[in-house]
Every structure is written in structure tokens, then in C-alpha cells.
Protein backbone atom coordinates (compact mmCIF):
# COMPACT_ATOMS: atom_id res chain seq x y z
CA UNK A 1 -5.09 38.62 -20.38
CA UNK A 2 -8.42 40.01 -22.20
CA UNK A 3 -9.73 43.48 -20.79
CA UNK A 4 -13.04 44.80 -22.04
CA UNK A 5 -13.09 48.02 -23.43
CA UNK A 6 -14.38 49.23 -20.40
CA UNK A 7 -13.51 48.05 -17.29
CA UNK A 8 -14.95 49.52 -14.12
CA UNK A 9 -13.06 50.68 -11.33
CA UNK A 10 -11.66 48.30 -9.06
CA UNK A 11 -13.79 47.80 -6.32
CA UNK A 12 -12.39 48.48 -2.92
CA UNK A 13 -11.07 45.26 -0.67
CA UNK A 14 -11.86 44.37 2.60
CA UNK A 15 -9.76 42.85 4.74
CA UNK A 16 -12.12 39.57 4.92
CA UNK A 17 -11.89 39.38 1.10
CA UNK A 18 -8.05 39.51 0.92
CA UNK A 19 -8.45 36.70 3.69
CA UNK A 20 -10.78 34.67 1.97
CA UNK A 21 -8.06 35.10 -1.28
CA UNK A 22 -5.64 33.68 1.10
CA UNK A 23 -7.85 31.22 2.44
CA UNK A 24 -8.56 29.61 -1.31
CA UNK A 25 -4.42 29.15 -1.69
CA UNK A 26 -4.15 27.81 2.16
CA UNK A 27 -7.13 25.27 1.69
CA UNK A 28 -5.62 23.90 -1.53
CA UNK A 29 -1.85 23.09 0.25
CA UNK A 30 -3.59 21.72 3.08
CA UNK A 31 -6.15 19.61 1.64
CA UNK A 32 -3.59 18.38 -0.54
CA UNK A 33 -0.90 18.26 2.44
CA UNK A 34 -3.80 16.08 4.44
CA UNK A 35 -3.32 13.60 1.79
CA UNK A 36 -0.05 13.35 1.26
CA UNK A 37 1.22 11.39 4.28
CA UNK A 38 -1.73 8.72 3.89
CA UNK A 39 -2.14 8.51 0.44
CA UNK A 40 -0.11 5.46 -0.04
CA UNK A 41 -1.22 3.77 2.93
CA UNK A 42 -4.78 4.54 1.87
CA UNK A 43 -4.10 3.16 -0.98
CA UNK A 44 -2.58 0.17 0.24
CA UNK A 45 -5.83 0.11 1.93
CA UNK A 46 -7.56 -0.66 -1.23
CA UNK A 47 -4.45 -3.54 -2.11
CA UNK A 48 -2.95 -1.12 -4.71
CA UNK A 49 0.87 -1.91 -6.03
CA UNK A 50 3.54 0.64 -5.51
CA UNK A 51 3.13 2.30 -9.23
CA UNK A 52 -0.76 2.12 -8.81
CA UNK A 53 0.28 4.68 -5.74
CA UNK A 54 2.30 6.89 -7.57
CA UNK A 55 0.33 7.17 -10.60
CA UNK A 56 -2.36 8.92 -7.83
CA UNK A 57 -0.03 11.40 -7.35
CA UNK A 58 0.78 12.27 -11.33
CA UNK A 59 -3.31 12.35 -11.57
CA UNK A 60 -4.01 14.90 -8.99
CA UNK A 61 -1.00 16.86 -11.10
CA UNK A 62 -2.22 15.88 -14.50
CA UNK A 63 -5.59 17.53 -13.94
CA UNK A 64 -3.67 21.23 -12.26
CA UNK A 65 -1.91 20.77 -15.54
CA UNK A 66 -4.61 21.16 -17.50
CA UNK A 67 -7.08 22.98 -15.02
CA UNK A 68 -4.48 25.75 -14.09
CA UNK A 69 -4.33 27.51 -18.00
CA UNK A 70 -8.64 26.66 -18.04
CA UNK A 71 -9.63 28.41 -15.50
CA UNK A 72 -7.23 31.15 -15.77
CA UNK A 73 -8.52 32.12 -18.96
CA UNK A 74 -12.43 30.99 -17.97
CA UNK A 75 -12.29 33.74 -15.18
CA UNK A 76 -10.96 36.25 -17.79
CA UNK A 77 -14.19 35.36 -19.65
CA UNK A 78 -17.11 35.17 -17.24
CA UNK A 79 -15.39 36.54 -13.96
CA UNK A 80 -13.33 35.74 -10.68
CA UNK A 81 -15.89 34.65 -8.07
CA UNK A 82 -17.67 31.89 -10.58
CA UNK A 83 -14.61 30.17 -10.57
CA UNK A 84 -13.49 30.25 -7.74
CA UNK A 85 -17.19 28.71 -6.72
CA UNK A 86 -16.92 26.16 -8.95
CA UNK A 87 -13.25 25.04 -8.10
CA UNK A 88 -13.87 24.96 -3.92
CA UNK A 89 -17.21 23.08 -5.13
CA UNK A 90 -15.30 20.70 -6.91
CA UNK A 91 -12.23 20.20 -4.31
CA UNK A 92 -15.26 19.48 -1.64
CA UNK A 93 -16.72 17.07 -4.08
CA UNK A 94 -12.94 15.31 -4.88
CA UNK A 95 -12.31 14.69 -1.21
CA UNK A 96 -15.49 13.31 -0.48
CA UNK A 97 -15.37 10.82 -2.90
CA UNK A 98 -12.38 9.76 -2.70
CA UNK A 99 -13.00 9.00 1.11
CA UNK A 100 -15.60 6.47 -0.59
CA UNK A 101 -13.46 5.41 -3.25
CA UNK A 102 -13.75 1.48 -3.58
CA UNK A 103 -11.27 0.74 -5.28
CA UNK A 104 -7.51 1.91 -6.36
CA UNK A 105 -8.50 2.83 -10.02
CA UNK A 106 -11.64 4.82 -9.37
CA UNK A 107 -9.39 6.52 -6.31
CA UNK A 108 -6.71 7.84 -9.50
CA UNK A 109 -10.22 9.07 -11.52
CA UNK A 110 -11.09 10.82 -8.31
CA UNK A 111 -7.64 12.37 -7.70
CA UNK A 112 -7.40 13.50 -11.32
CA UNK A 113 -11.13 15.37 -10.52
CA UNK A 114 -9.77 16.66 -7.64
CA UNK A 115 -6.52 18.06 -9.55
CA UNK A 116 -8.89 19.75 -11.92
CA UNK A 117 -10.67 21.25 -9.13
CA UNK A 118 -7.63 22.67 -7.42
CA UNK A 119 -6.36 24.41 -10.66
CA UNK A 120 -7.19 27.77 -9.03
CA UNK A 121 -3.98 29.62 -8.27
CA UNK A 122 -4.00 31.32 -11.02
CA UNK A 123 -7.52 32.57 -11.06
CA UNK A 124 -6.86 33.83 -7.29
CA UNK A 125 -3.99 35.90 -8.61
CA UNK A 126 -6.15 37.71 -10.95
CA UNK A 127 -8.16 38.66 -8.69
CA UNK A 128 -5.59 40.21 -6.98
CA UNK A 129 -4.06 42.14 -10.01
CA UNK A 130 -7.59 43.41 -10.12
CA UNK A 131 -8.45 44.60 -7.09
CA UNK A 132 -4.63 45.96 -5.98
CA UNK A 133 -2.46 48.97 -7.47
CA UNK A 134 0.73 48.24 -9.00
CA UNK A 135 2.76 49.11 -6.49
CA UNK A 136 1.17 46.70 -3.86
CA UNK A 137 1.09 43.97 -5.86
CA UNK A 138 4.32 42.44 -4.90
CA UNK A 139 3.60 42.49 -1.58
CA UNK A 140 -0.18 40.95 -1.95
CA UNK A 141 1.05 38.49 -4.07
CA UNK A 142 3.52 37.40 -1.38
CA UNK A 143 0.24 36.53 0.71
CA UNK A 144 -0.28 33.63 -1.55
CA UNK A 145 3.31 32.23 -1.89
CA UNK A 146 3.04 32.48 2.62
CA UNK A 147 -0.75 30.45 2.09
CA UNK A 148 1.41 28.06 0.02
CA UNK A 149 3.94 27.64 2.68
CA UNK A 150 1.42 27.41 5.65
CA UNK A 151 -0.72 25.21 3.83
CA UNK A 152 1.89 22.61 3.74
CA UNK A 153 3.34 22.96 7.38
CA UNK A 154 -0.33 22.47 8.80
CA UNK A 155 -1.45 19.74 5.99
CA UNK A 156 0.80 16.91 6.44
CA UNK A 157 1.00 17.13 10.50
CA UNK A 158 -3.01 17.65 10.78
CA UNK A 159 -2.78 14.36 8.38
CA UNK A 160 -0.60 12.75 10.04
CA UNK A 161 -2.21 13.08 13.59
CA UNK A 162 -5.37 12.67 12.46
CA UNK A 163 -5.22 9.43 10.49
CA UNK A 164 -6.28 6.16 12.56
CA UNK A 165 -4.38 3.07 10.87
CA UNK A 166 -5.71 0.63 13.61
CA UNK A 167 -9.27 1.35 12.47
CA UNK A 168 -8.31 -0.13 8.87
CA UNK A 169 -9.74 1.48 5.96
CA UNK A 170 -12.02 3.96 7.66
CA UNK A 171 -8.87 5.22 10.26
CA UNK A 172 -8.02 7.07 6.59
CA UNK A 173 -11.27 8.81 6.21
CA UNK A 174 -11.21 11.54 8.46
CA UNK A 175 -8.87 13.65 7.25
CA UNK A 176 -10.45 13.19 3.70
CA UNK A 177 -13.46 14.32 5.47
CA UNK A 178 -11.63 17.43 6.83
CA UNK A 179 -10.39 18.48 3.28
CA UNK A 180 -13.91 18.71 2.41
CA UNK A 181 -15.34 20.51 5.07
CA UNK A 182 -12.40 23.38 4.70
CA UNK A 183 -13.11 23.29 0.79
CA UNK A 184 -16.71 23.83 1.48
CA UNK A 185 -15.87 26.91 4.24
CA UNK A 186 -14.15 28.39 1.49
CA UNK A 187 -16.46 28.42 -0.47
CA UNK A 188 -19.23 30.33 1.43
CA UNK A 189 -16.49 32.50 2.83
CA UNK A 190 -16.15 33.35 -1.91
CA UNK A 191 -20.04 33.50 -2.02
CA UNK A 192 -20.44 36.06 1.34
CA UNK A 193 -16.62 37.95 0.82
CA UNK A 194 -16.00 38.41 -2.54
CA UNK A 195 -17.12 41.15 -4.64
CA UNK A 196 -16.80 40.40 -8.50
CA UNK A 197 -13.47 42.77 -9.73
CA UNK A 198 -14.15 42.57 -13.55
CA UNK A 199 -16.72 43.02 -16.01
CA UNK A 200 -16.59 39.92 -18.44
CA UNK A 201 -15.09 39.83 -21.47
CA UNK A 202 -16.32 40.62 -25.62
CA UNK A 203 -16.51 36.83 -26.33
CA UNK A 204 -15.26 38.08 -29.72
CA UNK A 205 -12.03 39.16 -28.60
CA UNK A 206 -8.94 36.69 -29.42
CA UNK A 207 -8.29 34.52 -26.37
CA UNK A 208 -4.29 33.88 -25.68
CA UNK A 209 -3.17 29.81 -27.03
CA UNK A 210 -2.65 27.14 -24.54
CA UNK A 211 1.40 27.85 -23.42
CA UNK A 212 1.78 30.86 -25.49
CA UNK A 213 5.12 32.16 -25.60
CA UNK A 214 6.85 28.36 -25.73
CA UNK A 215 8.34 30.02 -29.17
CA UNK A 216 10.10 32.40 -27.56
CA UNK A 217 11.06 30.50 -24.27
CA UNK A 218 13.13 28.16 -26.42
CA UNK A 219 14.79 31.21 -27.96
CA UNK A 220 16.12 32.49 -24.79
CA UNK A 221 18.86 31.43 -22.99
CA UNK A 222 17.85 32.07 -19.82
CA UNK A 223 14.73 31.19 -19.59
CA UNK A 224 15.11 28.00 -21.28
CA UNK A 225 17.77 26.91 -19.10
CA UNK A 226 16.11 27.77 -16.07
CA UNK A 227 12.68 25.73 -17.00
CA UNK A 228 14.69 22.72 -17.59
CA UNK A 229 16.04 23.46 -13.97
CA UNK A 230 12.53 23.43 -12.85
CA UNK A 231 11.48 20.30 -15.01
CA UNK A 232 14.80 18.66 -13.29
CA UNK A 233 14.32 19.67 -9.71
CA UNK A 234 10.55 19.18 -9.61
CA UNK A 235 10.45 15.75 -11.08
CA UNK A 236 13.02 14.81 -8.19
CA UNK A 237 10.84 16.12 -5.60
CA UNK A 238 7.63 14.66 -6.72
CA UNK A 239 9.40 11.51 -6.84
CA UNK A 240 10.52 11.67 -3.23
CA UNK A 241 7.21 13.09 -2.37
CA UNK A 242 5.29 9.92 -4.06
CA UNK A 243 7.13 7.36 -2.46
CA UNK A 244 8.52 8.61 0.52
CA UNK A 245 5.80 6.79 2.39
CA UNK A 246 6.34 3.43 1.03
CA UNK A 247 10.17 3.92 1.45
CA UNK A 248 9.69 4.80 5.00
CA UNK A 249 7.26 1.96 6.40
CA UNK A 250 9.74 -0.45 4.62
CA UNK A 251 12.79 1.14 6.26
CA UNK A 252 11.91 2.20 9.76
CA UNK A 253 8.24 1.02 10.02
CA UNK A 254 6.30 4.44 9.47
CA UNK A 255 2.99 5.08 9.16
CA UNK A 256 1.00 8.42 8.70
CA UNK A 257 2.10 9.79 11.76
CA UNK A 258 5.62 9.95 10.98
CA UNK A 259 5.19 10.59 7.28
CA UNK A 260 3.15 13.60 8.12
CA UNK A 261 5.11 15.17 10.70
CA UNK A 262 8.29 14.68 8.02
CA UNK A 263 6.75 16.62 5.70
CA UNK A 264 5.39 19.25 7.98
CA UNK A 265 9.16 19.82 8.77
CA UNK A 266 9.80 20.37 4.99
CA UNK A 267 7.26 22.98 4.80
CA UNK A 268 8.18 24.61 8.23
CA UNK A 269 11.78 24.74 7.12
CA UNK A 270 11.02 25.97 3.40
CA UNK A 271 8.76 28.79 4.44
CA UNK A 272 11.41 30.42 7.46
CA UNK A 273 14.51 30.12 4.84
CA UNK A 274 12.57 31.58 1.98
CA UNK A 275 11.46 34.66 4.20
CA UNK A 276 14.56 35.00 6.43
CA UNK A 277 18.17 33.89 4.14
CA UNK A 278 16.68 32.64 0.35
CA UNK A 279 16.65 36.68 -0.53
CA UNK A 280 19.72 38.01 1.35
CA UNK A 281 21.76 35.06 -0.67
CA UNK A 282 20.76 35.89 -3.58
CA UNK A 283 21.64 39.43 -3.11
CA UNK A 284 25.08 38.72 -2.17
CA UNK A 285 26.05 36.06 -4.09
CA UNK A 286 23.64 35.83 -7.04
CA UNK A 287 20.76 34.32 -7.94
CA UNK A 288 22.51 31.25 -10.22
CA UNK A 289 25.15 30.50 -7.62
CA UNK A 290 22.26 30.26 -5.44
CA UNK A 291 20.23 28.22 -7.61
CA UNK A 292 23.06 25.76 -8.29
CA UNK A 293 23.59 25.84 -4.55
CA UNK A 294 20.27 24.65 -4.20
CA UNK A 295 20.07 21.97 -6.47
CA UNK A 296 22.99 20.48 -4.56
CA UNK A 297 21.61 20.47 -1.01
CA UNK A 298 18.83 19.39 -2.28
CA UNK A 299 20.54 16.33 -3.91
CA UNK A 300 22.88 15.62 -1.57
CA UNK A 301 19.82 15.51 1.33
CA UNK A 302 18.70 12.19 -0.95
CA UNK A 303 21.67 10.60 -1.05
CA UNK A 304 21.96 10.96 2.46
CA UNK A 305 18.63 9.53 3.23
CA UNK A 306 19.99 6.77 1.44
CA UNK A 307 22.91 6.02 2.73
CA UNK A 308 22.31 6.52 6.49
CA UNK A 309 22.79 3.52 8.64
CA UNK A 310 19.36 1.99 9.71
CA UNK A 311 20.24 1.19 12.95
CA UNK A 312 22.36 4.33 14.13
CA UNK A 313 19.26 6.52 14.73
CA UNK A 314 16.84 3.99 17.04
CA UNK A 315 13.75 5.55 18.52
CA UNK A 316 13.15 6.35 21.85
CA UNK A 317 11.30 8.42 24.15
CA UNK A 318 12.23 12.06 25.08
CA UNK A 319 10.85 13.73 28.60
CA UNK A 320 9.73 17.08 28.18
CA UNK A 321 8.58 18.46 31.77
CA UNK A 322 5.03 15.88 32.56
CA UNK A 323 5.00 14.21 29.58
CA UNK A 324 7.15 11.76 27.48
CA UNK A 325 7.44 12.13 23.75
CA UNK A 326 7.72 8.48 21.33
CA UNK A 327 11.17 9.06 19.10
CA UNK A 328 10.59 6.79 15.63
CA UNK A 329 13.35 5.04 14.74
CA UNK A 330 15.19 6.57 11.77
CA UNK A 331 14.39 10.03 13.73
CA UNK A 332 17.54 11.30 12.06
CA UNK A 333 15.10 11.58 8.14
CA UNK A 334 13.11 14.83 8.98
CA UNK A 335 16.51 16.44 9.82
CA UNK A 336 17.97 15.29 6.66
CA UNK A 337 14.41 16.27 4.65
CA UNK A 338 14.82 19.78 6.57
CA UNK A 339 18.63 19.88 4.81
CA UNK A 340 16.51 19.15 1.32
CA UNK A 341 13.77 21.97 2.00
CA UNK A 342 16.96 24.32 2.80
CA UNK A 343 17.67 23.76 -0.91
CA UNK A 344 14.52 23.47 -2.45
CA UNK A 345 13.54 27.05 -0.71
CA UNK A 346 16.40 28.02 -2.20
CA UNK A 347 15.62 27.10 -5.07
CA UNK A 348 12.23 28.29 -6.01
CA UNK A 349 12.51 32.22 -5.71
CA UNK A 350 15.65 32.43 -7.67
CA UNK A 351 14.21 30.64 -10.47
CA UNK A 352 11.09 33.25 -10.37
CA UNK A 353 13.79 36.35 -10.07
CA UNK A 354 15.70 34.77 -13.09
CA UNK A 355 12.75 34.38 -15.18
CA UNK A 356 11.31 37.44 -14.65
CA UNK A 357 14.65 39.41 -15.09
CA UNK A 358 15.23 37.60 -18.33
CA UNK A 359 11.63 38.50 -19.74
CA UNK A 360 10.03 41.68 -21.25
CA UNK A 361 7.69 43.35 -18.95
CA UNK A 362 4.64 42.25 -21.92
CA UNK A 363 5.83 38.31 -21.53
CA UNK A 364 6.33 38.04 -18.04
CA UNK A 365 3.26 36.49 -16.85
CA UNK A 366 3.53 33.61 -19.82
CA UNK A 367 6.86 33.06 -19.22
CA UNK A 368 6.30 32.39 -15.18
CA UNK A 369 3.28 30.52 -16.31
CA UNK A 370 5.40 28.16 -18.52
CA UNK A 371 7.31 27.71 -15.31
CA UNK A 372 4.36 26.41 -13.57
CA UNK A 373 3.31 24.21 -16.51
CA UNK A 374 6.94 22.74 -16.61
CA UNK A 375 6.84 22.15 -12.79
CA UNK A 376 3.03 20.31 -13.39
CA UNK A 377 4.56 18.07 -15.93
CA UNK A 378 7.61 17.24 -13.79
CA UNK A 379 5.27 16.63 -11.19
CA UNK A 380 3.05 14.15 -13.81
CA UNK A 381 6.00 11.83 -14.84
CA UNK A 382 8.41 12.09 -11.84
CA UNK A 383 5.75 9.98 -9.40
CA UNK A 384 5.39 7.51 -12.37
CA UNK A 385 8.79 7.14 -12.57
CA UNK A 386 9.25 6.75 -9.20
CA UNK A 387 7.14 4.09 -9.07
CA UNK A 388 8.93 1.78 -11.69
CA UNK A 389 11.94 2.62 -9.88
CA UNK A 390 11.03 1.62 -6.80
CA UNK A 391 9.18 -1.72 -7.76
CA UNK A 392 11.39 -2.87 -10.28
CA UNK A 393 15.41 -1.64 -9.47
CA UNK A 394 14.68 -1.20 -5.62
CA UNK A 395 13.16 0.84 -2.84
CA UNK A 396 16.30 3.28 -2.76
CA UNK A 397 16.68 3.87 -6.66
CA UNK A 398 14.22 7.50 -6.84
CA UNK A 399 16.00 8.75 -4.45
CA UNK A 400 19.29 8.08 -6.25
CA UNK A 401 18.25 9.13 -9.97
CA UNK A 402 16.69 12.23 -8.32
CA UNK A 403 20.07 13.15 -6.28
CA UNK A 404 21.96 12.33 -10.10
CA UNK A 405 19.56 14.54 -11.79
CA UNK A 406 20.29 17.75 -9.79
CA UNK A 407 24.06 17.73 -10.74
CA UNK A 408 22.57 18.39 -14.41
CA UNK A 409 20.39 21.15 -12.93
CA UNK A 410 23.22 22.72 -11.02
CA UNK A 411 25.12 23.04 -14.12
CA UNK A 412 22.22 24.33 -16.41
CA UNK A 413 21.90 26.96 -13.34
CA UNK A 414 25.31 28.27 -13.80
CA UNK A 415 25.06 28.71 -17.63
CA UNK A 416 21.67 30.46 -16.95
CA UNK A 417 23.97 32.99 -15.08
CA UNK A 418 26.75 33.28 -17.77
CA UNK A 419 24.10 33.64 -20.62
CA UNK A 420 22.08 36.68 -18.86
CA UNK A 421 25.53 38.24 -18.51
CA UNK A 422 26.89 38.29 -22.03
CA UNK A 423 23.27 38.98 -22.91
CA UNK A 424 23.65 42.38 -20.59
CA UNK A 425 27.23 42.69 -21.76
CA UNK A 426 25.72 42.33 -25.14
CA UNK A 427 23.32 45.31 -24.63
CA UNK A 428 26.18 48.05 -23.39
């Protein structure tokens, strides 16, 4: 990162600035938690195949890809709030036209705008770095990985419940609409909050190269095995992710509802492990056997998607005091998904710890951005593949290479491990 020469002090934060930070991260996982449940049946909406789906998804991903690095270094340049502006502007924008999207290929355009607008983390965690002394950094910066979490538990259920299929095309607009209208809130909540925290930048100074540091990612053990655990794990995820909906309607007969409230359990179940057991695990096992661990659940909750009778799990109705609550047939998938987040939460912060151990205190930040740029471009190709897959072997098939895939990853874990200890064994 590029400091001027002289930087002011950092300006003292409120606790409604610190709120709107965490408001920026929340907004983003919901809007794009809103979406995920209806997306494909929004799309089928607008009589788009099942790869024409997926490739929505790898859009929205393609442009964070490329957004995420941009505006990181853009806010270096000319300052937090600006971007910020412009990114909430831009999200607002997305939604709203994609609400009015007319058909399935200007609906991908509008998801790769939106993408580009939502490419903000990073500029939110400058702001941060700015505005907080060292030692509380680790615990602001845990604010936005809890705005992640949140973000998807109330996404995909608001989605979910919100979405109207029997209204036809428009029955999928309102929670589009609602994406917009929190996207907009944000925004007036950066424009009133927010107090610029840095001076901008001598344009003259050198500006860091898109992925710096790949160089010396590939010459480190660790770290290289560990994004290739990422790239693994990821691109199974974003598979399931992409066409769990189609899977589901052809399996049990789900719509949004159901697809929502699935994935509201993933995020419900991912945020309590990683704040209550992810970091006690770690501590007394280690973070590679935890990793590996991870990988497995994680796998093994696909294959048992899979392979779980269709007709042992039939819906229902349960009575809970007055009322009576609808049971979907194939109730027994958000229990398996929760199994899955289990692993994926385990997952996540372990590959962070590992990273950072493994890196130099100057390289730190590059090498956990690398991390995010290898999880974007799992999160590009996985949905595309997922999409061949499922049209062309059969609906089951992305769940099966994914589950395959995290063997690999399990293994690459472990030799993470054994690499950072001859490299300490190395040092004494």
C-alpha cells in the first residue's frame, strides 16, 4: 500500500462509522445471498439452459475478480469514502437492472456489473487499518468476517421468503428490489458517517502490480499448497452453490423457499462453528489436521446429498403450539448442507492462520490477497463447470467431482503441515 509522505492523523471513529463499515460488508452477503436461492429460477424465468445459469454465477465472480485488486488500489489513490460511494452506487444500479433484465444474456452483463460493483472488501478493510491502532485491528477486522457470516444467514432466507413464484416473472423482483434499496441505505449511511482517513496519494509514486508476490507464492511451500487448497475447495462450493437450485427442484420439487432457507442454514451453521469450535481445534490439534478435516466433511456432506434415498425423508407438517409448519420433502438436505458448512467453517480460518504464519510480516497482505484472488477464480470456473456437468453427464455429477476433488485438497493440507515444520526445523 502507497502512504504519502505525510499522512495526517487518523481521525477518531464513531461508533456509527464502524457500523456503517460493517454495514458495506453485510449489504454485499445479503444482496448477494437474496439472489442466490432465485437466481436459477429467475433465470429459468427468462427460458435460460442450465449452463446459461451457472455462467451468471462465474460473472458476478469474474467482475470481484477483477474489481477487488481495482478498487483496492483506487482508494489508495484518491481515498476511502469515493469508493465506497461509487461501489454501493453501482450494487444499487446492478440490482435494479437486473430486476428488468429481459433476457438471460443481458441478465450475465448485469451480474458481471454488479460483481464489479461489489469488489469492495478490500477497500472497507483499509479503512479500517486507517482509522484503528495495531493492536485493535484483529479484533475490528473480525467485524467484517461476522458481516460476512450474517450477511449470508439473513440473505438467502429473506430471499427465499420473499420471492413469489406463482406471480411468474415479477414474483422474482422483489427481492432484487430489496438489494437495491439496502445498497442505496448504505450508501447515504458512507456519505453522512464516514469521515475520509487518508490524504491521497503522490500520483508519482510506484503503484504495487496486479497479484504481486505470485513469484514468491510459488516458491513457498506452504503457501502454495494451501492456495491450491483454496482453488480446490472453493471451486467445489461454487459448484454446489450454482446448481444446487436446479438439482433440488428436479429432486424434491424446490423452489426459492426451500433453496433459501438451505442456504441460510449453511451460513447459520458456518458462522456459530467458526466463533465457538473452528479456533479451539485448531489449537489442539493443528491447523492442517484441521484443514484436511475439513475438506473431508465437506466432501463427504456431497456425496451424501447424493446418495440419500429420495423417498426416505417425505415432507410433512410439524405442530408447533397454534400453528403448523409445511416439512419439504427431502427435509433431511439442509441437515446434510449444515454437515458441509461444519467443514467449510473449518476450513476457511485455518487456511488464513497458515498463510499468514508462513509469510513475512512485509508480504502478508499480498499473500492473503492471492488467497482471495485464487478463491475468485475458483469461484469463476467451478459454476461453469458445474453447468456442463450437470447438463451433459447428469444432475448428480458436480456434486460428485466436487466430493473427489477434496480428497486432493485434504492431502495437499497435510503436506502444507509437514513443509512449515521442516521449514521451522530448518531454522533451529
Amino acid at each position: 500500500m502507497t502512504h504519502p509522505a505525510a499522512s495526517p492523523a487518523p481521525p477518531k471513529v464513531h461508533t456509527p462509522a464502524l457500523a456503517v463499515l460493517f454495514t458495506v460488508v453485510f449489504i454485499n452477503l445479503v444482496g448477494f445471498g437474496l439472489v442466490v436461492p432465485l437466481l436459477p429460477f429467475f433465470a429459468q424465468s427468462l427460458k435460460a439452459e442450465a449452463w446459461q445459469i451457472t455462467l451468471m454465477f462465474s460473472a458476478y465472480s469474474l467482475g470481484q475478480f477483477f474489481a477487488e485488486p481495482f478498487w483496492g488500489r483506487l482508494s489508495d489513490r484518491i481515498g476511502r469514502k469515493p469508493v465506497l460511494l461509487i461501489t454501493l452506487i453501482a450494487n444499487a444500479l446492478g440490482y435494479l437492472m437486473l430486476a428488468f433484465a429481459p433476457n438471460i444474456w443481458l441478465a450475465i452483463a448485469i451480474r458481471l456489473f454488479t460483481g464489479l460493483g461489489a469488489g469492495n472488501i478490500s477497500t472497507v478493510q483499509g479503512y479500517v487499518a486507517d482509522v484503528t491502532p495495531p493492536e485493535q485491528r484483529a479484533g475490528r477486522m473480525g467485524l467484517i468476517g461476522a458481516a460476512f457470516g450474517l450477511g449470508f444467514i439473513v440473505g438467502p432466507g429473506l430471499g427465499g421468503l420473499l420471492t413469489q413464484p406463482q406471480l411468474g416473472h415479477i414474483g422474482y423482483q422483489l427481492p432484487i428490489f430489496l438489494a437495491a434499496a439496502l445498497a442505496a441505505l448504505a450508501a447515504v449511511g458512507v456519505v453522512v458517517f464516514l469521515r475520509e482517513s487518508r490524504a491521497k496519494a503522490d500520483p508519482a509514486a510506484p503503484r504495487p502490480a496486479f497479484l504481486a508476490g505470485l513469484q514468491f507464492a510459488r516458491s513457498q511451500p506452504v503457501i502454495s499448497r494451501v492456495l491450491v487448497v483454496t482453488l480446490i475447495y472453493m471451486a467445489g462450493f461454487s459448484a454446489m452453490e450454482a446448481v444446487f437450485g436446479l438439482w433440488s427442484e428436479d429432486r424434491y420439487g424446490w423452489g426459492p423457499r426451500e433453496v433459501g432457507l438451505s442456504f441460510m442454514v449453511v451460513g447459520l451453521v458456518s458462522t456459530l462453528n467458526q466463533g465457538i469450535f473452528a479456533g479451539r481445534l485448531a489449537r489442539r490439534f493443528g491447523e492442517p489436521r484441521v484443514l484436511a478435516s475439513g475438506m473431508l466433511l465437506f466432501g463427504a456432506s456431497l456425496v451424501l446429498q447424493v446418495v440419500a434415498p429420495k423417498d426416505w425423508f417425505p415432507g410433512g407438517s410439524v405442530d408447533v403450539g397454534l400453528f403448523s409448519l409445511p416439512v419439504p420433502d427431502g427435509w433431511i438436505i439442509p441437515v446434510v448442507m449444515a454437515l458441509g458448512a461444519c467443514g467449510m467453517s473449518m476450513a476457511m480460518p485455518n487456511i488464513s492462520a497458515m498463510i499468514s504464519r508462513a509469510s513475512p510480516p512485509d508480504r502478508q497482505g499480498a499473500m492473503l490477497g492471492l488467497n482471495m484472488a485464487s478463491s475468485s477464480i475458483a469461484r469463476i470456473f467451478g459454476p461453469i463447470i458445474a453447468g456442463a456437468l450437470f447438463s451433459g453427464l447428469g444432475h448428480d455429477w458436480p456434486f460428485l467431482i466436487g466430493a473427489a476433488l477434496t480428497i486432493p485438497a485434504a492431502i495437499m493440507a497435510i503436506n502444507a503441515g509437514r513443509a512449515g515444520r521442516r521449514a521451522k526445523e530448518a531454522v533451529a
